[in-house]
PDB file of N, CA and C in Angstrom:
ATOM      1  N   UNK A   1     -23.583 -17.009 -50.518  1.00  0.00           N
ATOM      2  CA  UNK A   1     -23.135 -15.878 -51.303  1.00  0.00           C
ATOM      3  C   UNK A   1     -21.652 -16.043 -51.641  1.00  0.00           C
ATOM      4  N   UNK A   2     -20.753 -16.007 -53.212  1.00  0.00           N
ATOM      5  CA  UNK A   2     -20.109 -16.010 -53.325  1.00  0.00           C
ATOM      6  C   UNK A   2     -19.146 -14.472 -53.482  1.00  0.00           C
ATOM      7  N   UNK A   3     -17.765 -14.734 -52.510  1.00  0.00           N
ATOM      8  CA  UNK A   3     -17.220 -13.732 -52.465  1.00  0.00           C
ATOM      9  C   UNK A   3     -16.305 -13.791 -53.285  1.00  0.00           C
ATOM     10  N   UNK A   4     -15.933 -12.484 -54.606  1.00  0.00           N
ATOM     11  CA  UNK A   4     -15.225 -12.174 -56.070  1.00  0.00           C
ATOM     12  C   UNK A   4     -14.278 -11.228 -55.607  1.00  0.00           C
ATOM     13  N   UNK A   5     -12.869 -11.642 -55.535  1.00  0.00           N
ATOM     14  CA  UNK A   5     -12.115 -10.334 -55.329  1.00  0.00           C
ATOM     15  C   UNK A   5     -11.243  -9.796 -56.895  1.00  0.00           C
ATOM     16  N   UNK A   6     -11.606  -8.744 -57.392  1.00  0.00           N
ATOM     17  CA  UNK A   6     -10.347  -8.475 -58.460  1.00  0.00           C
ATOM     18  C   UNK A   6      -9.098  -8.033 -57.665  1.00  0.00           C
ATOM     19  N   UNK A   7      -7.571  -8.307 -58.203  1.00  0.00           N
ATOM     20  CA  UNK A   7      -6.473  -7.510 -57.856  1.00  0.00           C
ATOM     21  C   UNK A   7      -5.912  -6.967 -59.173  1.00  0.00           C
ATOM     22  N   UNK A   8      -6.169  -5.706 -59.155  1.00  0.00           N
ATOM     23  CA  UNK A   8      -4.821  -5.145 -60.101  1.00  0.00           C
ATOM     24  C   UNK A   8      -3.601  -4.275 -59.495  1.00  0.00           C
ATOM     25  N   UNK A   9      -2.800  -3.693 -60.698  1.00  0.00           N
ATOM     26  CA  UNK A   9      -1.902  -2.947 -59.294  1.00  0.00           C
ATOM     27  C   UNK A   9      -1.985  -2.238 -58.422  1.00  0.00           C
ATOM     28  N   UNK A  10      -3.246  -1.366 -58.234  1.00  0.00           N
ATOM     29  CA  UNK A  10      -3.244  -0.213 -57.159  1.00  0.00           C
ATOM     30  C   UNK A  10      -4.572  -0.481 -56.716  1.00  0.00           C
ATOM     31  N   UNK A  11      -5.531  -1.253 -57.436  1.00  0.00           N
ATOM     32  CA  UNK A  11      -7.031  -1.466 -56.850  1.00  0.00           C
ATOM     33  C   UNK A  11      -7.999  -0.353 -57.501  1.00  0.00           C
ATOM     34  N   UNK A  12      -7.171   0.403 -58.139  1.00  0.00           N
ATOM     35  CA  UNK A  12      -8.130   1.373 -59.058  1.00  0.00           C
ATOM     36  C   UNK A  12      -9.226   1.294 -60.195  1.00  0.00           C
ATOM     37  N   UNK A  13      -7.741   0.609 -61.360  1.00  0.00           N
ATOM     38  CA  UNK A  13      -8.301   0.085 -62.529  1.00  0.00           C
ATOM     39  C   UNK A  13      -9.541  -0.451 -62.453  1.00  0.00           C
ATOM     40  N   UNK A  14      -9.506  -1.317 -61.654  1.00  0.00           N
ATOM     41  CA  UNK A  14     -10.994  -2.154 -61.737  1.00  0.00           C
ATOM     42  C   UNK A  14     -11.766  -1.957 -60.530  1.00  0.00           C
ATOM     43  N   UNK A  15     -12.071  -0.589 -60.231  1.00  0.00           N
ATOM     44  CA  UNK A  15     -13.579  -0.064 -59.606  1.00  0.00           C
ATOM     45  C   UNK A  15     -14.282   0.113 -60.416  1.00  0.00           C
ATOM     46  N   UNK A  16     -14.648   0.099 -61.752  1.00  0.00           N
ATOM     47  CA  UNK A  16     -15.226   0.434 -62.496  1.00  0.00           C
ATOM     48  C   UNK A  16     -15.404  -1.053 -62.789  1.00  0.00           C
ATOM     49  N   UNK A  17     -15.044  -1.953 -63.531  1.00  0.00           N
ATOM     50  CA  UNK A  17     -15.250  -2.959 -63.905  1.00  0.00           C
ATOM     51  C   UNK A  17     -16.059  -3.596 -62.521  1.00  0.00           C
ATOM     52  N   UNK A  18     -15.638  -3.279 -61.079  1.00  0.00           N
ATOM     53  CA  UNK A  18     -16.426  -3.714 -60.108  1.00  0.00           C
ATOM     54  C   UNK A  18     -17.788  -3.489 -59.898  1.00  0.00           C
ATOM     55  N   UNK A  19     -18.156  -2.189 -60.269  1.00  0.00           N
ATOM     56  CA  UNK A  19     -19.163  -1.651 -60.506  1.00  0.00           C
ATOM     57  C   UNK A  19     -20.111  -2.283 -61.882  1.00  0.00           C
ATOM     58  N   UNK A  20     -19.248  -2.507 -63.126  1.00  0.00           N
ATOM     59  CA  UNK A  20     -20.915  -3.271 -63.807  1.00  0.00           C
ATOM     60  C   UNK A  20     -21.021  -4.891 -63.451  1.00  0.00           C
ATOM     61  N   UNK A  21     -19.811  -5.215 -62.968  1.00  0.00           N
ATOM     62  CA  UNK A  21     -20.334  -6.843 -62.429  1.00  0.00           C
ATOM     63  C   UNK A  21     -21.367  -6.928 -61.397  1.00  0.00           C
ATOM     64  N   UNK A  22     -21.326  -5.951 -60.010  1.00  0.00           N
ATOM     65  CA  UNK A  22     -22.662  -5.857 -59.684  1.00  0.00           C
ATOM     66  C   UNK A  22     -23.682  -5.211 -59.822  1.00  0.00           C
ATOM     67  N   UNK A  23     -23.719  -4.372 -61.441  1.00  0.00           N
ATOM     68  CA  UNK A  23     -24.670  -4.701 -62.173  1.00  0.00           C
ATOM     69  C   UNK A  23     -25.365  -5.587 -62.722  1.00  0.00           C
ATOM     70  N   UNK A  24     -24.460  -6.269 -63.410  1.00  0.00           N
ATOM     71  CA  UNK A  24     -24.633  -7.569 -64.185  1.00  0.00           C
ATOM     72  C   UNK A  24     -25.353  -8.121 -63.001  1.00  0.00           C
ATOM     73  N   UNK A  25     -24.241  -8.808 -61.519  1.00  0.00           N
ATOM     74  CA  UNK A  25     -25.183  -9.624 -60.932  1.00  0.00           C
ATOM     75  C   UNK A  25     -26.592  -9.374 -60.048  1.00  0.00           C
ATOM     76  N   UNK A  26     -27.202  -8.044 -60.035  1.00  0.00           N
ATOM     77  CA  UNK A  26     -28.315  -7.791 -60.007  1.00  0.00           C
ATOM     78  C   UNK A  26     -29.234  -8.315 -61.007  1.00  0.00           C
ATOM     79  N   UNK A  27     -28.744  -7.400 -61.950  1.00  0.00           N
ATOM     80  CA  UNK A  27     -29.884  -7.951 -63.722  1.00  0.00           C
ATOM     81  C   UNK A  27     -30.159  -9.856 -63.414  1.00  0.00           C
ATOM     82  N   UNK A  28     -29.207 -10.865 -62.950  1.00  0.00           N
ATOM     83  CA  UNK A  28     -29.272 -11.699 -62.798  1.00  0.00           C
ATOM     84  C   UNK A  28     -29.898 -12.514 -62.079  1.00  0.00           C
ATOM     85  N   UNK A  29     -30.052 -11.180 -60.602  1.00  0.00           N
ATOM     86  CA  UNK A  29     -30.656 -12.064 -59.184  1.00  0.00           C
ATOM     87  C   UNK A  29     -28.920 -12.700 -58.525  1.00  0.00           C
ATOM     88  N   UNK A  30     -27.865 -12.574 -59.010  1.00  0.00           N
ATOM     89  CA  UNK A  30     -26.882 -13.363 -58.313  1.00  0.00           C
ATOM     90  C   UNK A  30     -26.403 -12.849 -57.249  1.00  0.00           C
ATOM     91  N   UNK A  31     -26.619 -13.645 -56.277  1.00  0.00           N
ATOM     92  CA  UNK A  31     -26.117 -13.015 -55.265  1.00  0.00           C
ATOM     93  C   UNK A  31     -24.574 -13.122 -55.074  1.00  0.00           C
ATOM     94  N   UNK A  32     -24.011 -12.328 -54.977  1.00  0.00           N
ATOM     95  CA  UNK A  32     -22.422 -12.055 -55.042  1.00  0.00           C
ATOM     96  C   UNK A  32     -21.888 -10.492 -54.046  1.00  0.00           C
ATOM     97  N   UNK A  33     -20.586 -10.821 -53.423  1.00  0.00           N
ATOM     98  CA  UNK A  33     -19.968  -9.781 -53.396  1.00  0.00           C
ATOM     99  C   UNK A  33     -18.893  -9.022 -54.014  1.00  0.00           C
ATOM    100  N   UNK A  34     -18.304  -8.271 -54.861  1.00  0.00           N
ATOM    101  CA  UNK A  34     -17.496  -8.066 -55.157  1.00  0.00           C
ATOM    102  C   UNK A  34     -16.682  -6.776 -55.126  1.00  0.00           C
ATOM    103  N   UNK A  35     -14.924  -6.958 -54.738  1.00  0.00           N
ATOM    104  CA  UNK A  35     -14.320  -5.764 -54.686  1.00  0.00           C
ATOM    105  C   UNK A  35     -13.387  -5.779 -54.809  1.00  0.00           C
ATOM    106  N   UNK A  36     -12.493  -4.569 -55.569  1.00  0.00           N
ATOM    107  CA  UNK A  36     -11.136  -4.706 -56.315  1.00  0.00           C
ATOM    108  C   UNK A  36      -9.996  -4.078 -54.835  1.00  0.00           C
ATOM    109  N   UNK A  37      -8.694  -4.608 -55.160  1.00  0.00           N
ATOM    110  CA  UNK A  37      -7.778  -3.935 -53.912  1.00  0.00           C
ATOM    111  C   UNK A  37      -6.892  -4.288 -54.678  1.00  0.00           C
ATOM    112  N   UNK A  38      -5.473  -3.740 -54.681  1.00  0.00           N
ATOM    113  CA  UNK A  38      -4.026  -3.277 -54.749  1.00  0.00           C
ATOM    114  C   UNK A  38      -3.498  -5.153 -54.308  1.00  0.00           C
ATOM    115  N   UNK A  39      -2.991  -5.876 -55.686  1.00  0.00           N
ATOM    116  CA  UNK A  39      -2.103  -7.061 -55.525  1.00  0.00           C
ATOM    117  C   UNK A  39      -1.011  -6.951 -54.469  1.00  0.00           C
ATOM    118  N   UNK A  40      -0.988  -6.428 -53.969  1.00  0.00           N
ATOM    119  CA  UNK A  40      -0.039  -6.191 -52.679  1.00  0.00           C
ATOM    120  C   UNK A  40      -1.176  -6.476 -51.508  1.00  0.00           C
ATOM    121  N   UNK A  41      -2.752  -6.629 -51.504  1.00  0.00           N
ATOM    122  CA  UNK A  41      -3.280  -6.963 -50.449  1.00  0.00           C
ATOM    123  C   UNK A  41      -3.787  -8.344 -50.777  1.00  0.00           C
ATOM    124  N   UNK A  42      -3.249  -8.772 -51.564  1.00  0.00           N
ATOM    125  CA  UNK A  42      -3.865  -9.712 -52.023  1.00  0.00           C
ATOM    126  C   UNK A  42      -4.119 -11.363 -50.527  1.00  0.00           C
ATOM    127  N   UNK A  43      -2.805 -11.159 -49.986  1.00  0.00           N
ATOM    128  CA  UNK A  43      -2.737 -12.362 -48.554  1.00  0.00           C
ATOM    129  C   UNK A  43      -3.824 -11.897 -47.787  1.00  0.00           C
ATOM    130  N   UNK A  44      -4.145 -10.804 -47.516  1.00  0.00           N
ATOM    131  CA  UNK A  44      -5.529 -10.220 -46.535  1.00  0.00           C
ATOM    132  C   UNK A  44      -6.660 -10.727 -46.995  1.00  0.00           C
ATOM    133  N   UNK A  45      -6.708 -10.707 -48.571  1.00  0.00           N
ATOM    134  CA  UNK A  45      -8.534 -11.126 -48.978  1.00  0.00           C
ATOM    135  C   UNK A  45      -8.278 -12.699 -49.508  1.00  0.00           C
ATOM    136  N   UNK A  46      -7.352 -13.175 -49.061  1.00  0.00           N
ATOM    137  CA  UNK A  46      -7.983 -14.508 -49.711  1.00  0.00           C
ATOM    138  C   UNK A  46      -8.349 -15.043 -48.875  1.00  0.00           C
ATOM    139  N   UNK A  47      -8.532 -15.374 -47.507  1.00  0.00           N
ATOM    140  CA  UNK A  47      -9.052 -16.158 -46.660  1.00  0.00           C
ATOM    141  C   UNK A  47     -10.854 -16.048 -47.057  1.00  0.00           C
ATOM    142  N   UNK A  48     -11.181 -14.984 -47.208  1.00  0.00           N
ATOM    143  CA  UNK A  48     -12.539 -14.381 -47.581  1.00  0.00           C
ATOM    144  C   UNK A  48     -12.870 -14.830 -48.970  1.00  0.00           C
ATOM    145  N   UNK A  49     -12.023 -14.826 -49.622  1.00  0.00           N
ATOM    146  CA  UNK A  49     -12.628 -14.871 -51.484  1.00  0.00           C
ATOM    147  C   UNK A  49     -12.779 -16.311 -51.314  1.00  0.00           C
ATOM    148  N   UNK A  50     -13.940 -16.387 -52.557  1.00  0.00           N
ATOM    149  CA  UNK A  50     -13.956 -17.895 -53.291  1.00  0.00           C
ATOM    150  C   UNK A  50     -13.184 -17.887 -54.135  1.00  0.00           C
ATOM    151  N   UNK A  51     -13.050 -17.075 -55.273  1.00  0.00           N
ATOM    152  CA  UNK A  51     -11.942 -16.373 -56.183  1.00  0.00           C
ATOM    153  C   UNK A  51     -11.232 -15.628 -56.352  1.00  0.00           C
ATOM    154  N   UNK A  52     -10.189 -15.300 -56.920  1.00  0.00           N
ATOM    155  CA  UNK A  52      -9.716 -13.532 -56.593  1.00  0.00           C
ATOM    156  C   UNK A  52      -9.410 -14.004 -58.818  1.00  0.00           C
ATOM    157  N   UNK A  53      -9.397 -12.551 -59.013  1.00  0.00           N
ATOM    158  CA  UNK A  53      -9.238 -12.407 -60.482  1.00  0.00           C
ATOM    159  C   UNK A  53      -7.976 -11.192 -60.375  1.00  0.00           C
ATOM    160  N   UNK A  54      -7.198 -11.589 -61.283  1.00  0.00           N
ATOM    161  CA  UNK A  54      -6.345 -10.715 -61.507  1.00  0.00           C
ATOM    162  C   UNK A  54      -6.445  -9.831 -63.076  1.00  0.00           C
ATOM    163  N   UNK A  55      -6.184  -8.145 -62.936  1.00  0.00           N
ATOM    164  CA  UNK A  55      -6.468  -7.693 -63.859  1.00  0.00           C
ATOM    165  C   UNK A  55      -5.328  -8.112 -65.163  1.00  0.00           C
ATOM    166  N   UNK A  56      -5.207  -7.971 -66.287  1.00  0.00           N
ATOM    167  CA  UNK A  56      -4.260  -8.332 -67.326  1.00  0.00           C
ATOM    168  C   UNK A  56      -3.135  -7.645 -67.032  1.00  0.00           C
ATOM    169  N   UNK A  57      -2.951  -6.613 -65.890  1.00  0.00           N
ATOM    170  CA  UNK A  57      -1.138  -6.317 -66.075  1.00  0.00           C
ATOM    171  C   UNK A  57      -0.853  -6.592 -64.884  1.00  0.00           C
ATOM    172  N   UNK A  58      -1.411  -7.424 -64.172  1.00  0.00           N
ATOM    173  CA  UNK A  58      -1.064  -8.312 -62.958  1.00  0.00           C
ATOM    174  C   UNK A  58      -0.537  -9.385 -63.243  1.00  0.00           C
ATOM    175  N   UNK A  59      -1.138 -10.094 -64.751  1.00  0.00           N
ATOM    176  CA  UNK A  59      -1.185 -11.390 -64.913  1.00  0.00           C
ATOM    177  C   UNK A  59       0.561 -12.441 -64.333  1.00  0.00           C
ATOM    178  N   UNK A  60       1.453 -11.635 -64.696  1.00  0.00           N
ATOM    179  CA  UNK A  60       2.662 -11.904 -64.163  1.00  0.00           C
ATOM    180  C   UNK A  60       3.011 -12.355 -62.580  1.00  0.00           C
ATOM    181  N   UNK A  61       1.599 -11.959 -62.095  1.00  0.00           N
ATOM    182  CA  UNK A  61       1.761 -12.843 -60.793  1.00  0.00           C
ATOM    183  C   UNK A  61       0.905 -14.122 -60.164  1.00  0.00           C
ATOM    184  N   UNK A  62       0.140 -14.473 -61.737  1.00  0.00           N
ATOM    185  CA  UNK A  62      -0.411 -15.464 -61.188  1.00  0.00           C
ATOM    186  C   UNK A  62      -0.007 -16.945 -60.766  1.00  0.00           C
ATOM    187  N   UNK A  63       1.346 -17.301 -61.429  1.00  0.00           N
ATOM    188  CA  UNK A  63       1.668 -18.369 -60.773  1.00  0.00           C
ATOM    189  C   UNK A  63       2.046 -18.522 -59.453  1.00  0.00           C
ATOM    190  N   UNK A  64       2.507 -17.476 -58.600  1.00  0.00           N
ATOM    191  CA  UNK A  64       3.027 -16.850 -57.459  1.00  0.00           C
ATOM    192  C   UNK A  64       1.533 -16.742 -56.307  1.00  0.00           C
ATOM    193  N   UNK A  65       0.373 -16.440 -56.968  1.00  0.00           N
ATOM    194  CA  UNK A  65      -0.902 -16.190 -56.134  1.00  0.00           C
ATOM    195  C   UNK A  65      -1.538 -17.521 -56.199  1.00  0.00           C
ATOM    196  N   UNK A  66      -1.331 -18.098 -57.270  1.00  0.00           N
ATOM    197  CA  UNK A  66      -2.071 -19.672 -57.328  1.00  0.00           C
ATOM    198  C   UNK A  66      -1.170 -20.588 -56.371  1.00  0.00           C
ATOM    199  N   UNK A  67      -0.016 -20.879 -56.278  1.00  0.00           N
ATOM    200  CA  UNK A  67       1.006 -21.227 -55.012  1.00  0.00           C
ATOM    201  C   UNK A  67      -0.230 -21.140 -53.842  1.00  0.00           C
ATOM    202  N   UNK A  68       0.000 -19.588 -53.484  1.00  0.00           N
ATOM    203  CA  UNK A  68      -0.273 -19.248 -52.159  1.00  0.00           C
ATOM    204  C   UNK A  68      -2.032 -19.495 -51.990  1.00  0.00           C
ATOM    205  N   UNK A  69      -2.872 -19.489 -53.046  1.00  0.00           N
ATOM    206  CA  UNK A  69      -4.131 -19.997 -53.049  1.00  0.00           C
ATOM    207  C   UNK A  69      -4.768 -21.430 -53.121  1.00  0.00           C
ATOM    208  N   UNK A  70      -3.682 -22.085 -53.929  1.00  0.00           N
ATOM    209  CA  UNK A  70      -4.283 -23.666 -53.479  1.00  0.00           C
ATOM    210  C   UNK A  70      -4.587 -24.198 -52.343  1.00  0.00           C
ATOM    211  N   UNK A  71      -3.465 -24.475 -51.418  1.00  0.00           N
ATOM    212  CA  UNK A  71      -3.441 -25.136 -50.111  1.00  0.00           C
ATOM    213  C   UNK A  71      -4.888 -24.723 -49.738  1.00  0.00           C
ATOM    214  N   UNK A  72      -5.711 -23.628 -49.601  1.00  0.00           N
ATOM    215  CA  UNK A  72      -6.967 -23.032 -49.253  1.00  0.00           C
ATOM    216  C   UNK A  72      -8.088 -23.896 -50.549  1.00  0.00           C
ATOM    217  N   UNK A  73      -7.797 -23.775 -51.411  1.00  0.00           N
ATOM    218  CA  UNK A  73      -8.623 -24.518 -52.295  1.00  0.00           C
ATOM    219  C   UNK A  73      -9.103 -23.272 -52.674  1.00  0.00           C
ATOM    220  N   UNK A  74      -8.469 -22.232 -53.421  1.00  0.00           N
ATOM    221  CA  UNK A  74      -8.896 -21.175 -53.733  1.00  0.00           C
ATOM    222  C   UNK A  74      -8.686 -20.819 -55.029  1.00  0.00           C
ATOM    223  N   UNK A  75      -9.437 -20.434 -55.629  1.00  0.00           N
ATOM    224  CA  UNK A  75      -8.916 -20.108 -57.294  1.00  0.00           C
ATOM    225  C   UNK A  75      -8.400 -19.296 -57.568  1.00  0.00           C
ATOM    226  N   UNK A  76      -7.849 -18.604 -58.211  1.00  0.00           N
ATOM    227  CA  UNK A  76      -7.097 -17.365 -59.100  1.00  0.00           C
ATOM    228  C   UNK A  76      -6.916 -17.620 -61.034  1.00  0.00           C
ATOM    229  N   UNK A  77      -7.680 -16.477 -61.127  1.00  0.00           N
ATOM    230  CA  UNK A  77      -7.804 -16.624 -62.800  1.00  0.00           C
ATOM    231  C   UNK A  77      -7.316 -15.164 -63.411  1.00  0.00           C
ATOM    232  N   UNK A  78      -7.020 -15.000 -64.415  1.00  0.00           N
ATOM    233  CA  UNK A  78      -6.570 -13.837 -65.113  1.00  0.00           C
ATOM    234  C   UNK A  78      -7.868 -13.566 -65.889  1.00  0.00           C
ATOM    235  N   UNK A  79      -8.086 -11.976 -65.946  1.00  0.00           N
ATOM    236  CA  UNK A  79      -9.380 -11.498 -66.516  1.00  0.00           C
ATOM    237  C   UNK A  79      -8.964 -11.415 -67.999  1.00  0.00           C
ATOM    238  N   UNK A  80      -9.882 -12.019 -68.923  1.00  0.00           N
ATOM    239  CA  UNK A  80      -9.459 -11.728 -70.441  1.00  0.00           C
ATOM    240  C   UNK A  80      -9.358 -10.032 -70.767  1.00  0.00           C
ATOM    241  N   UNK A  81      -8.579  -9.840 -71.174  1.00  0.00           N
ATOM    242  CA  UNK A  81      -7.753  -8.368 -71.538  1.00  0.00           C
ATOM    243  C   UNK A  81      -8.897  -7.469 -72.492  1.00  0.00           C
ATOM    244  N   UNK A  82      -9.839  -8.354 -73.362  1.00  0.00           N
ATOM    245  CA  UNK A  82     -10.574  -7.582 -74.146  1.00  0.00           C
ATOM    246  C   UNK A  82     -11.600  -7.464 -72.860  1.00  0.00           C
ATOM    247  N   UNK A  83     -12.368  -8.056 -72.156  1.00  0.00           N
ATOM    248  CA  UNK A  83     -13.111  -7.882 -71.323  1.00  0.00           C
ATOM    249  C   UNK A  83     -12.811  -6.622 -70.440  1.00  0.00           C
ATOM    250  N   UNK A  84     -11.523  -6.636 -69.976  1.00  0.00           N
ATOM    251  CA  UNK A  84     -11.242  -5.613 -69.008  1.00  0.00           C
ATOM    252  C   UNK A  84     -11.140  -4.601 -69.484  1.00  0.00           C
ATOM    253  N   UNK A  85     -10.567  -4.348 -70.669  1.00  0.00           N
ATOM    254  CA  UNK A  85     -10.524  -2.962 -71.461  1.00  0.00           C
ATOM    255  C   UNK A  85     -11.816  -2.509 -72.049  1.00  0.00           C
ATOM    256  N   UNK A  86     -12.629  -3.340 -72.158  1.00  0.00           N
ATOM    257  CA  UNK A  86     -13.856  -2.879 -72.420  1.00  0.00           C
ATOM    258  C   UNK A  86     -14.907  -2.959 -71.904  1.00  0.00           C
ATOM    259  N   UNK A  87     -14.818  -3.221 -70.353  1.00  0.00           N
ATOM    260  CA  UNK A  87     -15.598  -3.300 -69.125  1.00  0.00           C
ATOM    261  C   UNK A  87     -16.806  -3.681 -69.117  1.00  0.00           C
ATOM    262  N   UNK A  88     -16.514  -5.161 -69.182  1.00  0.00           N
ATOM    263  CA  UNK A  88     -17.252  -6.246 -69.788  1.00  0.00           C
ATOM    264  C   UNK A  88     -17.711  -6.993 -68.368  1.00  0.00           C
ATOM    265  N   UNK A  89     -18.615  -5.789 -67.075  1.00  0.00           N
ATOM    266  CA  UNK A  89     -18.887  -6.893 -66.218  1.00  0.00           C
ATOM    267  C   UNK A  89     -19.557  -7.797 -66.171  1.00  0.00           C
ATOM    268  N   UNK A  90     -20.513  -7.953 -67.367  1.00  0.00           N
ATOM    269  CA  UNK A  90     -21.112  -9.172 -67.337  1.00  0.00           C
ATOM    270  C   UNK A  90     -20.656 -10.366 -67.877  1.00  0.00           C
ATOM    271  N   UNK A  91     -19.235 -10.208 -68.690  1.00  0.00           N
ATOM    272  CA  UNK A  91     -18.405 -11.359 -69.462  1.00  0.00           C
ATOM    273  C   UNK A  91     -18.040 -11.907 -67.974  1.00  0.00           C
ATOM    274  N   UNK A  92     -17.117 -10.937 -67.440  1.00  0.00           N
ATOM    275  CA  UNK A  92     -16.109 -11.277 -65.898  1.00  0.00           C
ATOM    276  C   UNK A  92     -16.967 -11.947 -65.051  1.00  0.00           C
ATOM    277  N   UNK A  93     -18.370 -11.529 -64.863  1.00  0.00           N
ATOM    278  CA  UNK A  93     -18.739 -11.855 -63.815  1.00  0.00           C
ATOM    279  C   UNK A  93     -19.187 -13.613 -64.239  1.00  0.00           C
ATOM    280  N   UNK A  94     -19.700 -13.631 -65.558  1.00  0.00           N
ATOM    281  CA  UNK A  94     -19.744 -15.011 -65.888  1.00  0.00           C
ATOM    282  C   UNK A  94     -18.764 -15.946 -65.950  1.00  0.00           C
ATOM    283  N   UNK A  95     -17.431 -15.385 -66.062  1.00  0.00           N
ATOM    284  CA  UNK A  95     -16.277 -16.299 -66.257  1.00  0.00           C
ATOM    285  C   UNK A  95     -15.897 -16.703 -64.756  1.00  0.00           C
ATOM    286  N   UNK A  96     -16.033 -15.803 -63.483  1.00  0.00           N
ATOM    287  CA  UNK A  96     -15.961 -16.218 -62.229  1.00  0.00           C
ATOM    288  C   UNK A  96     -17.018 -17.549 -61.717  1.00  0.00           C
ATOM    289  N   UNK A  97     -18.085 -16.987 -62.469  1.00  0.00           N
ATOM    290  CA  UNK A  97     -19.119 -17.843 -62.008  1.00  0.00           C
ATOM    291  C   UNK A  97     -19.024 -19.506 -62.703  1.00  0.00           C
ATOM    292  N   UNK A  98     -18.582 -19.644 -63.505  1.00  0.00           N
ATOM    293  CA  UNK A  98     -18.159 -20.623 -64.202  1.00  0.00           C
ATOM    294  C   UNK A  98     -17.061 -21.455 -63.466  1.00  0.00           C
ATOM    295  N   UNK A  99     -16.360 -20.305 -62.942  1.00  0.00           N
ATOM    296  CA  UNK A  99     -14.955 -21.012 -62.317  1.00  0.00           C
ATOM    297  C   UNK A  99     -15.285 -21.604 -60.957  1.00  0.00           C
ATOM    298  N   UNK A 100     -16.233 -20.980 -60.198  1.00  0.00           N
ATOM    299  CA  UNK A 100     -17.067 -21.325 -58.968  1.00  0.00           C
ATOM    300  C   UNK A 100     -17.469 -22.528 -58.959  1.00  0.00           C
ATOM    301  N   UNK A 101     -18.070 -23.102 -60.266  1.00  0.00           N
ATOM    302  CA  UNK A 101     -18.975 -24.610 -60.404  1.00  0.00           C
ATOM    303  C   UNK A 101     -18.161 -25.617 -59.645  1.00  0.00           C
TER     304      UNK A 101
END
């Protein structure tokens, strides 16, 4: 089972977007976990994530989270901005899953 973490700034924004990705990965059969938290927890969930996604007004910290995620062999990707604004969990959840391969 692959574990999906989103971070945006407070972990809010994207409960909702958390919510149709495991929609999406039902409709699919994919087995996945996924859950959004506050970029300030971000050192707590990466030992756990396969990925962590950052929402588009995070994006400013992804060179800073990819640093601290390599050495682990861990990914960090920025969520496309039309996706997130238009709560596109089945785009997100495919673009993680892609990044997983």
């Amino acid at each position: 089972m692959k574990n999906i973490v989103l971070c945006c700034a407070a972990g809010m924004s994207t409960s909702m977007l958390v919510q149709r990705m495991k929609d999406a990965a039902q409709k699919k059969g994919v087995e996945v976990t996924i859950k959004a938290v506050p970029v300030a927890e971000f050192k707590d969930e990466l030992a756990a994530a396969d990925i962590v996604l950052l929402g588009p007004q995070v994006k400013y910290e992804l060179n800073n989270l990819q640093a601290q995620a390599e050495p682990l062999g861990k990914k960090v990707a920025v969520i496309d901005m039309m996706d997130y604004g238009m709560m596109k969990g089945d785009a997100v959840l495919e673009k993680a899953l892609k990044l997983l391969e």
